[in-house]
N, C-alpha and C. Protein backbone atom coordinates (compact mmCIF):
# COMPACT_ATOMS: atom_id res chain seq x y z
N UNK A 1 17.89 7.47 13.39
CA UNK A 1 17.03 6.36 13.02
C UNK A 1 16.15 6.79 11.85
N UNK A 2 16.33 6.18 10.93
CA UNK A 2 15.35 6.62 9.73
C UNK A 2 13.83 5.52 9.65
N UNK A 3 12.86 6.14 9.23
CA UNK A 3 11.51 5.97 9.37
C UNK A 3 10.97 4.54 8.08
N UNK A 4 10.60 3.41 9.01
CA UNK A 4 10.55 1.86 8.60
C UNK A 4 9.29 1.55 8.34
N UNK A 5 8.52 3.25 7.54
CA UNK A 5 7.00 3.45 7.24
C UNK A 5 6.54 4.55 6.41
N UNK A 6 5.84 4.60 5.34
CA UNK A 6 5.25 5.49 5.22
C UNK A 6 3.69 5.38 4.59
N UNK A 7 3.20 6.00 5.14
CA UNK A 7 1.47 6.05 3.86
C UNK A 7 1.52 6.31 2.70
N UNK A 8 0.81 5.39 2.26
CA UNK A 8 0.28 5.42 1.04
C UNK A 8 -1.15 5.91 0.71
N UNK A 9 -1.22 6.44 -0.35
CA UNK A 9 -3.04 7.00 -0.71
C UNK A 9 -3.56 5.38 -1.50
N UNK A 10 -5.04 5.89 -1.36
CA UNK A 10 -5.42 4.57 -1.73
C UNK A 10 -6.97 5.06 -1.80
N UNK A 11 -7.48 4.42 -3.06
CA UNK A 11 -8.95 4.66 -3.76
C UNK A 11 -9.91 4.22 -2.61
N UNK A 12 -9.57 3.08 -1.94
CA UNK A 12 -10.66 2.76 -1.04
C UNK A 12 -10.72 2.98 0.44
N UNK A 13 -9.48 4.21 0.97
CA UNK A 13 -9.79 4.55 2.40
C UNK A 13 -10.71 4.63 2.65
N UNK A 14 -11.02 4.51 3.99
CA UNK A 14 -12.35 4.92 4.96
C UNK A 14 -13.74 4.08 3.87
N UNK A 15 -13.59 3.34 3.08
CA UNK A 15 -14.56 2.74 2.28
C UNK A 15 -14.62 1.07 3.60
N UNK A 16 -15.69 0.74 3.27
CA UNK A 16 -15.88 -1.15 3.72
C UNK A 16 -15.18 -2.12 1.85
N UNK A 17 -14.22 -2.90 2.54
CA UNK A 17 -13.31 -3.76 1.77
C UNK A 17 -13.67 -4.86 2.25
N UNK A 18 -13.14 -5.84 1.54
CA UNK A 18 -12.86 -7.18 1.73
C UNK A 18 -11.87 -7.55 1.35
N UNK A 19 -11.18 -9.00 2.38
CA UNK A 19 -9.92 -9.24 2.71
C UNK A 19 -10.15 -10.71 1.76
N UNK A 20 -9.77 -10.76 0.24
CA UNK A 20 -9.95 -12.15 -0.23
C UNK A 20 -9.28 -13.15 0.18
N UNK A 21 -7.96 -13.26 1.11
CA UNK A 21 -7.16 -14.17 1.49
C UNK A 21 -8.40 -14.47 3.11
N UNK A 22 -8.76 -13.81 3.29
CA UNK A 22 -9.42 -14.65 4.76
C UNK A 22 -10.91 -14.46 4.39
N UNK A 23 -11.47 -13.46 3.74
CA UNK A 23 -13.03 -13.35 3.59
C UNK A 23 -13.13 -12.62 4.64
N UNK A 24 -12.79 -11.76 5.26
CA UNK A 24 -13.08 -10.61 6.55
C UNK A 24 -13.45 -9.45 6.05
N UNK A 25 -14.12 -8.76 6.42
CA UNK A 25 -14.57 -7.29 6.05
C UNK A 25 -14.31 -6.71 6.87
N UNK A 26 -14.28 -5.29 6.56
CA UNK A 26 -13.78 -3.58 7.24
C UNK A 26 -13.93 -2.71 6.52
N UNK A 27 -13.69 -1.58 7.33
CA UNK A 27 -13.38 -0.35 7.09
C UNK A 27 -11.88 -0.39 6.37
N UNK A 28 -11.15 0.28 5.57
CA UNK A 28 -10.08 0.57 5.25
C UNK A 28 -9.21 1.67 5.82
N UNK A 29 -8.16 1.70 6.85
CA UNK A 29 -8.00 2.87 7.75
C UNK A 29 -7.10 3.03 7.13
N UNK A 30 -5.98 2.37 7.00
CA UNK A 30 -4.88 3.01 6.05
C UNK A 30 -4.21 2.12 4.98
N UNK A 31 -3.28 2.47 4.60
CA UNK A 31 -1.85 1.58 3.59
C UNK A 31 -0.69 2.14 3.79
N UNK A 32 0.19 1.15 4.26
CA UNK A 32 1.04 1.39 4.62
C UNK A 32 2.49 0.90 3.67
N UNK A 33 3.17 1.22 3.59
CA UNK A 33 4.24 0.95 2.64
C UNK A 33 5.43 0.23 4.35
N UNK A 34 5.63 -0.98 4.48
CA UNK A 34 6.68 -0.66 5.52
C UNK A 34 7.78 -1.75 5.30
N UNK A 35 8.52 -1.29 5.97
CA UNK A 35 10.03 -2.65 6.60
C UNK A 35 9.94 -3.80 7.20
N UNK A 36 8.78 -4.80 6.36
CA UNK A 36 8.38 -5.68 7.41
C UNK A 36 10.06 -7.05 7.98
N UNK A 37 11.11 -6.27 7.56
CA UNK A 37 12.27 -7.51 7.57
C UNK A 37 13.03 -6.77 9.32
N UNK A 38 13.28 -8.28 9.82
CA UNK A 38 13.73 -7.79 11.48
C UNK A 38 15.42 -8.01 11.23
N UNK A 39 15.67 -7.69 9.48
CA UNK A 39 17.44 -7.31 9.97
C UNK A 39 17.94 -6.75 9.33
N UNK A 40 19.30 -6.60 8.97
CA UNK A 40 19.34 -4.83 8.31
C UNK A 40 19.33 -4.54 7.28
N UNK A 41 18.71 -6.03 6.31
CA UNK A 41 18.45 -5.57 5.14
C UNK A 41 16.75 -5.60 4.69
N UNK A 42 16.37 -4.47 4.33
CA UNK A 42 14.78 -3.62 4.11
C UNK A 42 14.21 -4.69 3.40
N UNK A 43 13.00 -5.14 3.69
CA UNK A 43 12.17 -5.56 2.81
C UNK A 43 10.43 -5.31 2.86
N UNK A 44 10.02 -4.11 2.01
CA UNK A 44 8.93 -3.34 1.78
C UNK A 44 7.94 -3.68 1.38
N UNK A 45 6.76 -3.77 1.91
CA UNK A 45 5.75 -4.63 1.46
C UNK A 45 4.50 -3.40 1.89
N UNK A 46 3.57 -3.66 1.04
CA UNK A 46 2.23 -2.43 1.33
C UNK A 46 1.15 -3.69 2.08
N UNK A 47 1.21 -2.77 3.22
CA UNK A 47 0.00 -3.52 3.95
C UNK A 47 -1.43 -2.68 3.97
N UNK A 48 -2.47 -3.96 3.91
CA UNK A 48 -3.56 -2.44 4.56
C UNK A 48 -4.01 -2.79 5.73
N UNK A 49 -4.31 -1.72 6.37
CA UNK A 49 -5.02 -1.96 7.93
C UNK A 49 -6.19 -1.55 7.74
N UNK A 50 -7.14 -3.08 7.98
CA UNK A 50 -8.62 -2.62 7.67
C UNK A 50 -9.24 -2.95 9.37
N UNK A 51 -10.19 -2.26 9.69
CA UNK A 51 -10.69 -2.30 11.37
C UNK A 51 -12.33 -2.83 10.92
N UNK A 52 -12.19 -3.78 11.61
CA UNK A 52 -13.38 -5.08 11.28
C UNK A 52 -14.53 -4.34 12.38
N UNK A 53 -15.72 -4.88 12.13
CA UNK A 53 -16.99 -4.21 12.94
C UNK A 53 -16.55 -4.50 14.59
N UNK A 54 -15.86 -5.33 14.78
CA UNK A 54 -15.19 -5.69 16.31
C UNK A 54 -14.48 -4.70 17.05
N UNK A 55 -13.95 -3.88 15.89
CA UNK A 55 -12.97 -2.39 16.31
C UNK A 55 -11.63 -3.15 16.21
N UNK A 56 -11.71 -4.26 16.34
CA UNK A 56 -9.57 -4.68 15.96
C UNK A 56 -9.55 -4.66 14.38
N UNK A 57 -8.48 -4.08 14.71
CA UNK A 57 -8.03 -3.92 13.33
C UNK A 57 -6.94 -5.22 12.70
N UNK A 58 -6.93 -5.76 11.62
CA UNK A 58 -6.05 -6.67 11.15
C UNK A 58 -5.69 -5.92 9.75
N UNK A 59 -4.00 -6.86 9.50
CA UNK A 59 -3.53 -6.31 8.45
C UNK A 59 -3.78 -7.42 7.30
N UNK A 60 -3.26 -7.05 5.94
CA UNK A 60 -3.27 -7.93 4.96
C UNK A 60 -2.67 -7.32 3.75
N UNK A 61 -1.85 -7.94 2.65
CA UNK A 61 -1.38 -7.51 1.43
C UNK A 61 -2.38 -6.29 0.63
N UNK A 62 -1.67 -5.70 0.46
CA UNK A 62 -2.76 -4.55 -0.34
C UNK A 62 -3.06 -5.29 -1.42
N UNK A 63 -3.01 -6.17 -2.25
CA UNK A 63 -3.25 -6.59 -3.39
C UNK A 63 -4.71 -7.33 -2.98
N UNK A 64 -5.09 -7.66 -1.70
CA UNK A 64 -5.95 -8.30 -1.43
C UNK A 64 -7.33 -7.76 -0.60
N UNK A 65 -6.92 -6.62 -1.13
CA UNK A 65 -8.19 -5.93 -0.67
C UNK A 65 -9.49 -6.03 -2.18
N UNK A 66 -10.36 -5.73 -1.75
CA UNK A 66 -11.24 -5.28 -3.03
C UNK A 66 -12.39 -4.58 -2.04
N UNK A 67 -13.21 -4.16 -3.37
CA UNK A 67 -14.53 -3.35 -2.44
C UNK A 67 -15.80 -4.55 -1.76
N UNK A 68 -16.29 -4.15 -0.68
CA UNK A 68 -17.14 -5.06 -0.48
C UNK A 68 -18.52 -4.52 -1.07
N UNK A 69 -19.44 -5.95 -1.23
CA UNK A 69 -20.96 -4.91 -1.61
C UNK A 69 -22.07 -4.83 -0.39
């Protein structure tokens, strides 16, 4: 089975972001590069997983992060 993930580095880990498609804020825990397609052909998309003051974490397009102030 080959691996349907990997990390990515990213300027704003562990920084507070904002999610411009919903207006949510977090922490930035990771970026993920993954296989978001359920058949056997790959389709790779960078997500980030930001963990909101609630402690759940939600995902969103990396393009849609920015810094919060």
């Amino acid at each position: 089975m080959t691996e349907r993930y990997e990390y990515v580095p990213h300027r704003l880990l562990r920084r507070r972001v904002r999610d411009v498609a919903s207006g949510n804020e977090g922490l930035l825990m990771a970026v993920i590069n993954e296989d978001v397609s359920d058949s056997v052909h790959p389709h790779w998309m960078e997500l980030a997983y930001i963990r909101a003051a609630s402690g759940r974490e939600f995902t969103t397009a990396v393009g849609n992060v920015e810094p919060a102030e």
